[in-house]
Protein backbone atom coordinates (compact mmCIF):
# COMPACT_ATOMS: atom_id res chain seq x y z
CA UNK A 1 137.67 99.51 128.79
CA UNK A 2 138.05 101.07 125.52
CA UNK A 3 136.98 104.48 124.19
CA UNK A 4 135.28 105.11 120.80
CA UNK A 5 134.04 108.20 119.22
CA UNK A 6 130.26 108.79 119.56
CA UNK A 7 127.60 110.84 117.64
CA UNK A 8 123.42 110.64 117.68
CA UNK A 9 122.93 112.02 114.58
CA UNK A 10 119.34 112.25 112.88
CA UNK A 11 118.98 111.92 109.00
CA UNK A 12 116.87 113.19 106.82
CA UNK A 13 115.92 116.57 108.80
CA UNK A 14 114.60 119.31 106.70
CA UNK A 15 113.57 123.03 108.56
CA UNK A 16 110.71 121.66 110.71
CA UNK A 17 110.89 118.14 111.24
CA UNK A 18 113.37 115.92 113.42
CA UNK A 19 114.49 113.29 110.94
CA UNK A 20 115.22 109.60 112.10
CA UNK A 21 117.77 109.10 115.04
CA UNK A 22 120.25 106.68 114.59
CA UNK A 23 124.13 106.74 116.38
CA UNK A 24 127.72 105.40 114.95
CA UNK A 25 130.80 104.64 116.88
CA UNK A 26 133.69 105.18 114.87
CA UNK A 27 136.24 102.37 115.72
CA UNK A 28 139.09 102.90 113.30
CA UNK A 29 141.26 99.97 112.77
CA UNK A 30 139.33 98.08 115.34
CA UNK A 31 136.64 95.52 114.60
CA UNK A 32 133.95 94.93 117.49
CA UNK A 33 132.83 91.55 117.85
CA UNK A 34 129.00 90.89 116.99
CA UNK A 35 128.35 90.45 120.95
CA UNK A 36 129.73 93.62 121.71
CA UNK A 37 127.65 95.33 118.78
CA UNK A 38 124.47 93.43 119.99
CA UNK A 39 125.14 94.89 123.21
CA UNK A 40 125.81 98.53 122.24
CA UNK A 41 122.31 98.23 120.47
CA UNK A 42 120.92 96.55 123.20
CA UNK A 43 121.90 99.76 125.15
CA UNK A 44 120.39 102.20 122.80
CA UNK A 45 116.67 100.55 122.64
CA UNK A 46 114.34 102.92 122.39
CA UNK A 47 116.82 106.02 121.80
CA UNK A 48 117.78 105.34 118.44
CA UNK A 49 116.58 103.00 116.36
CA UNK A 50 120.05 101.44 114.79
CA UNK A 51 123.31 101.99 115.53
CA UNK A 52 126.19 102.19 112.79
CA UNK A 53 129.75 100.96 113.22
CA UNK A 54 132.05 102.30 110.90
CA UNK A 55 135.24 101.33 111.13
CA UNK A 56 138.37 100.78 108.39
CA UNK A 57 138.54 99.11 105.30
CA UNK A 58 140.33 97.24 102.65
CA UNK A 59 138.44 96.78 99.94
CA UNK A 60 136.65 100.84 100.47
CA UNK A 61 136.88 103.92 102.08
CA UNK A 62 134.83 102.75 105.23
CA UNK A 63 132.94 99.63 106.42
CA UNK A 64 129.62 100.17 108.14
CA UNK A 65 127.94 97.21 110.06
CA UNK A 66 124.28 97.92 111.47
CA UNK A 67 122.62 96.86 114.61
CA UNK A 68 119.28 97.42 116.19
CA UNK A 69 118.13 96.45 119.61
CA UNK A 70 117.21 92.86 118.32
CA UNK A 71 119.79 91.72 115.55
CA UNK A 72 122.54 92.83 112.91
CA UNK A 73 120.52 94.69 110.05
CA UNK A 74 121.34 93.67 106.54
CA UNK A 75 121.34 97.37 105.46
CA UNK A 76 119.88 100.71 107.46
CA UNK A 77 119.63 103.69 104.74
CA UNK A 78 118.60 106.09 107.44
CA UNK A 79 122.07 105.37 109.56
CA UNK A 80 124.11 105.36 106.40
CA UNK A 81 123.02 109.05 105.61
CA UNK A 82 123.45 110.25 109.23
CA UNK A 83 126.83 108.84 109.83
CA UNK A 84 128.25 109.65 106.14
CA UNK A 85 126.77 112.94 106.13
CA UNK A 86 128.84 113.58 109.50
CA UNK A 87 131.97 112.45 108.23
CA UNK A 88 132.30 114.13 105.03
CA UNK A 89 131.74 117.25 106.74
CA UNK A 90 133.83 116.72 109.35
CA UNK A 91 136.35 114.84 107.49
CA UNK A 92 138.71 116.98 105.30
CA UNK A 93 139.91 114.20 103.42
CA UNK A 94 136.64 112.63 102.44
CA UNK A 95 135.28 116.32 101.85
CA UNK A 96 137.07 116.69 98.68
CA UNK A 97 135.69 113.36 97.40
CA UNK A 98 133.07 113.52 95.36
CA UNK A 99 132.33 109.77 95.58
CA UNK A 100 133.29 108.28 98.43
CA UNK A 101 132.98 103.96 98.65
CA UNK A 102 131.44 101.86 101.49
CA UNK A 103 131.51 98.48 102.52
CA UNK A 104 128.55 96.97 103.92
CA UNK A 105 128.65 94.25 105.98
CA UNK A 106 125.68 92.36 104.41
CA UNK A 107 125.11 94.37 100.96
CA UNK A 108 128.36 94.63 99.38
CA UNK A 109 129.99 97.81 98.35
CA UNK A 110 128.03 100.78 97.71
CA UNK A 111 128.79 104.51 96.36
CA UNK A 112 127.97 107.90 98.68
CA UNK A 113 127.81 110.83 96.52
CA UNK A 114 129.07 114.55 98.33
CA UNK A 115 126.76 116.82 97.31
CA UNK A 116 127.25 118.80 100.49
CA UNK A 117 128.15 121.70 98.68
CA UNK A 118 125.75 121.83 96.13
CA UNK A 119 122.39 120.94 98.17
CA UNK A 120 123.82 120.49 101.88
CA UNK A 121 122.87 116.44 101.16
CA UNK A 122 124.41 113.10 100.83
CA UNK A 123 123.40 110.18 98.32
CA UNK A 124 123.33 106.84 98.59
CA UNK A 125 123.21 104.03 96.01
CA UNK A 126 120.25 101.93 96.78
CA UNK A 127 121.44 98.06 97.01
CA UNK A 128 120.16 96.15 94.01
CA UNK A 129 116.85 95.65 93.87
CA UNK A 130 115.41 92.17 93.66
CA UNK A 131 111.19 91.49 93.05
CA UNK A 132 110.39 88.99 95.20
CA UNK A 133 107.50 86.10 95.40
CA UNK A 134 104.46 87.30 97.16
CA UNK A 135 102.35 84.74 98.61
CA UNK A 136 100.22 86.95 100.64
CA UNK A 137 96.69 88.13 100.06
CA UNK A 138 95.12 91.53 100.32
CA UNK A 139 92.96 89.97 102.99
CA UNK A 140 96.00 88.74 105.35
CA UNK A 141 98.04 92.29 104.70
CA UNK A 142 95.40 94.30 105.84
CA UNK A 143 94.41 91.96 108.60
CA UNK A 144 98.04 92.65 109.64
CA UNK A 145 97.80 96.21 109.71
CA UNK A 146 94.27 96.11 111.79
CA UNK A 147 92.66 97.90 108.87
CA UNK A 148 88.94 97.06 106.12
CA UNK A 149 90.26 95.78 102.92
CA UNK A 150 88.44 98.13 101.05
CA UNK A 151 91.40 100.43 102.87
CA UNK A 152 94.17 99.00 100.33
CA UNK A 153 94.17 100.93 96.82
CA UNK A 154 93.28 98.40 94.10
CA UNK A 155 94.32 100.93 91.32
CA UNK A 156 97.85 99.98 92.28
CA UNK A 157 99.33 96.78 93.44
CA UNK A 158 100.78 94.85 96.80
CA UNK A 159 104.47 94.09 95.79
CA UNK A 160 107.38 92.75 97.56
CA UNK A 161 110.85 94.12 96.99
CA UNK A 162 114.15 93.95 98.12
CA UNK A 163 116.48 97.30 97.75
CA UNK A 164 118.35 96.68 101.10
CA UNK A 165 115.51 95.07 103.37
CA UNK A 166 112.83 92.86 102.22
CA UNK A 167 109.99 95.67 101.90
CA UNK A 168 106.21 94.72 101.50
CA UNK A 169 104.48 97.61 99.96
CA UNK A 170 100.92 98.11 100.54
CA UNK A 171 98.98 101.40 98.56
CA UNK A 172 96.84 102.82 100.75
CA UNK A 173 93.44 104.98 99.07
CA UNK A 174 93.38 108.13 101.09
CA UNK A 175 96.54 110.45 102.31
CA UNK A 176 93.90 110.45 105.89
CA UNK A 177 93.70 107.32 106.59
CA UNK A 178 97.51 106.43 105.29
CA UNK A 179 98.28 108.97 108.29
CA UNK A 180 96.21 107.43 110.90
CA UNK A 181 97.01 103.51 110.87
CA UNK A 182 98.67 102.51 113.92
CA UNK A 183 98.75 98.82 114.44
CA UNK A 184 99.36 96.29 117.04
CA UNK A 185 103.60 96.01 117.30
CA UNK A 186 103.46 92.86 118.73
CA UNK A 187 100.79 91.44 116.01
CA UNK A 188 102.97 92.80 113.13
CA UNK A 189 106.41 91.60 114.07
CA UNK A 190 104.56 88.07 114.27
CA UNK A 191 103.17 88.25 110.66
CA UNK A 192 106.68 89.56 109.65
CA UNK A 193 108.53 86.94 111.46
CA UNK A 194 106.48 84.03 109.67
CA UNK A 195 106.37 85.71 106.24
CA UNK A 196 110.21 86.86 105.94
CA UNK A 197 109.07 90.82 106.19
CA UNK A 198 111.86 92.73 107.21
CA UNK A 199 109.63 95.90 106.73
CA UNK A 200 106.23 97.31 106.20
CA UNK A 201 105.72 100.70 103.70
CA UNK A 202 102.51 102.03 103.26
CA UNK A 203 101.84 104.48 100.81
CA UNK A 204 99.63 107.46 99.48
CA UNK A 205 100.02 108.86 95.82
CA UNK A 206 98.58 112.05 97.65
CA UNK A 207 100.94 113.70 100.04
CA UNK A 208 100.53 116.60 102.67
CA UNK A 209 102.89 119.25 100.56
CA UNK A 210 101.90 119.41 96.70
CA UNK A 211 105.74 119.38 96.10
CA UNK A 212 106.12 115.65 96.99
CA UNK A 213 105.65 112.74 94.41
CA UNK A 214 104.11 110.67 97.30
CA UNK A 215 103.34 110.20 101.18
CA UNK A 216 104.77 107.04 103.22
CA UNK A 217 105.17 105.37 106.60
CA UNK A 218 107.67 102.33 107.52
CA UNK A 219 106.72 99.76 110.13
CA UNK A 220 110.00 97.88 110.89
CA UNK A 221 108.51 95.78 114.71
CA UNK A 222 110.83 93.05 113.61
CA UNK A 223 113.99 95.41 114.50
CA UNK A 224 112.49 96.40 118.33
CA UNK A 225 110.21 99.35 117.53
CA UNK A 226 106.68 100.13 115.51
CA UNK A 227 107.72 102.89 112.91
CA UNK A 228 110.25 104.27 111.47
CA UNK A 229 110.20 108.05 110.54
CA UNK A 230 112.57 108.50 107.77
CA UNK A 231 113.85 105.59 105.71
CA UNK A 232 116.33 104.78 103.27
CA UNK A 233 115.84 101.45 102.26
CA UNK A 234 111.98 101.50 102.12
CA UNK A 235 111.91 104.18 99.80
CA UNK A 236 114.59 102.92 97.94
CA UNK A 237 112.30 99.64 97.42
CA UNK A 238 109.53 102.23 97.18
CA UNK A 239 111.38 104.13 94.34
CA UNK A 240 112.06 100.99 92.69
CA UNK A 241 107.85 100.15 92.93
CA UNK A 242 107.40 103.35 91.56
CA UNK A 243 109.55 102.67 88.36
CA UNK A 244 108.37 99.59 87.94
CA UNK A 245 104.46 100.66 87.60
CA UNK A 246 105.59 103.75 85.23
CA UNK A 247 104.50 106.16 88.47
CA UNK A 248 107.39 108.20 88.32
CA UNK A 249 110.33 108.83 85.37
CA UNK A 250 113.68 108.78 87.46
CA UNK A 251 114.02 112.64 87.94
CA UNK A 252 115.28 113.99 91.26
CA UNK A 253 111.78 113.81 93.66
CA UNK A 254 110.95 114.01 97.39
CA UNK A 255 108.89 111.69 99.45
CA UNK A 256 107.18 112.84 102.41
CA UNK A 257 106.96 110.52 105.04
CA UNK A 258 105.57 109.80 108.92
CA UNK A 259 102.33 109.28 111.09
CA UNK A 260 100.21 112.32 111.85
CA UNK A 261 101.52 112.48 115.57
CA UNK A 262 105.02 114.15 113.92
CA UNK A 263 106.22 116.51 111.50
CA UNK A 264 106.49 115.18 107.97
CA UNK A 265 110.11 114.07 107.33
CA UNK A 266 111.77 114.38 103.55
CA UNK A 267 113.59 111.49 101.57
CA UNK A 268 115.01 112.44 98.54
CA UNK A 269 115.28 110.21 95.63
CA UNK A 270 116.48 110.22 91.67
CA UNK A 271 118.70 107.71 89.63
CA UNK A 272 122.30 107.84 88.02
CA UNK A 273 123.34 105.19 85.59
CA UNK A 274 120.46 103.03 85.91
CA UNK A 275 120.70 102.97 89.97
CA UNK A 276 118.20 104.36 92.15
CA UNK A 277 119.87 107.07 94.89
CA UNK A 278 118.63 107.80 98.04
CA UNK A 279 119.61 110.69 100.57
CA UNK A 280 118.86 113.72 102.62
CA UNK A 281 120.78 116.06 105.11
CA UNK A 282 121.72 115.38 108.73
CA UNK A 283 121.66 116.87 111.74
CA UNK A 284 124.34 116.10 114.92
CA UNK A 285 122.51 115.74 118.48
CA UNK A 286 124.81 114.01 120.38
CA UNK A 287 129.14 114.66 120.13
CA UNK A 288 131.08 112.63 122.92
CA UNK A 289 132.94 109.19 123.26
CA UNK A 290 131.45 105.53 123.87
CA UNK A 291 133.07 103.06 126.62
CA UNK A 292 133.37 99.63 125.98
């Protein structure tokens, strides 16, 4: 039996709400085999909703693989922030870094920008996006979500984007009813499944706090669980949406996100060099050591 260190760390916590759970096992020099990641998120269903492994690297600083209950994740924003945030604060070395590099397993190498000091955040640099083919109609998208048609906001449109998980984006007309939709899990992973949706982001141009540039809400049932509280990858795809339509200039902004059964959570976003950025601060639950 080996032992690993072990944090539950939830990202993107502001003063009120509780963020987005996810845990990392930091296995140094050691590589887990997919089975024995499956199995570690396996063992954390319903706890947290990905776990990270971050372990050494050749061609970076770190290499992060991601794993829900269900399957390796191509890329999980939310874990990224929690674990990074962790170690550069707890990592003299990568403290003084103002860029640190990661290696995804799926997405390449991406940049984390320290700005603990400066705003008690991290950053991440969104994967590339890519606009994908929609074939799906306003009628089948809301029939998915268990909602009227006339629900889905016709000033903007339904898009499809990929900034680290294939994200279908669905404007929704009122911040009340954006807050309220609940559908069936077991219906939605089943239109996800047959339409290659990693993830579901509804939106509201109207948000709770005048301070935020919009309100949103991830549905993710194809990784094991309905929602997602605070995401990285949706609103990167959402940030890229948002640039794309001419509904917001690149500036630093916050999005607001999460049903009305939990305190609104905060995802910051602005762009450097033509990339879209993502992050938020983190907060440790959990300190100990994982047997395997």
């Amino acid at each position: 039996m080996n032992k690993y260190r072990y944090k539950k760390v939830n990202a993107f916590t502001s003063d009120i709400s509780k963020g987005n759970p996810a845990a990392y096992l930091y296995t140094e020099n050691e590589m887990l085999s997919e089975k024995e990641m499956l199995d570690v998120g396996k063992d954390h269903a319903g706890f947290v909703s990905e776990v990270v492994f971050c372990s050494a690297s050749t061609k970076a600083d770190l290499k992060l693989t991601y794993y829900s209950s269900e399957c390796e994740v191509d890329f999980c924003g939310h874990g990224t922030i929690a674990a990074m945030y962790d170690l550069i604060k707890n990592d003299k070395t990568l403290r003084t870094k103002k860029q640190i590099h990661i290696e995804t397993n799926r997405k390449g190498i991406l940049n984390i920008f320290n700005n603990i000091e400066q705003e008690d955040a991290v950053y991440i640099t969104a994967p590339a996006a890519q606009h994908l083919s929609l074939k799906l109609t306003n009628e089948q998208v809301a029939c998915a979500l268990e909602i009227p048609i006339s629900d889905i906001d016709e000033k903007y449109c339904v898009d499809f984007i990929d900034a680290g998980l294939r994200t279908l984006i669905v404007p929704i007309k009122s911040f009340e009813k954006e807050i309220s939709i609940y559908p069936s899990e077991k219906k939605l992973k089943e239109f996800c499944l047959n339409n290659e949706v990693d993830i579901i982001l509804i939106f509201s141009k109207n948000a709770g706090n005048s301070n935020y540039i919009a309100h949103t809400r991830v549905f993710a049932p194809k990784f094991g669980y309905l929602e997602d509280p605070a995401t990285g990858s949706g609103n990167s795809a959402f940030a890229n949406y948002l640039l794309k339509n001419a509904l917001w200039d690149g500036t630093p902004a916050v999005i607001e996100q999460g049903g009305d059964n939990i305190a609104f959570n905060s995802v910051s976003i602005k762009t450097f060099e033509n990339s879209v950025l993502f992050g938020g601060k983190a907060t440790t639950i959990i300190d100990g050591y994982y047997y395997i």
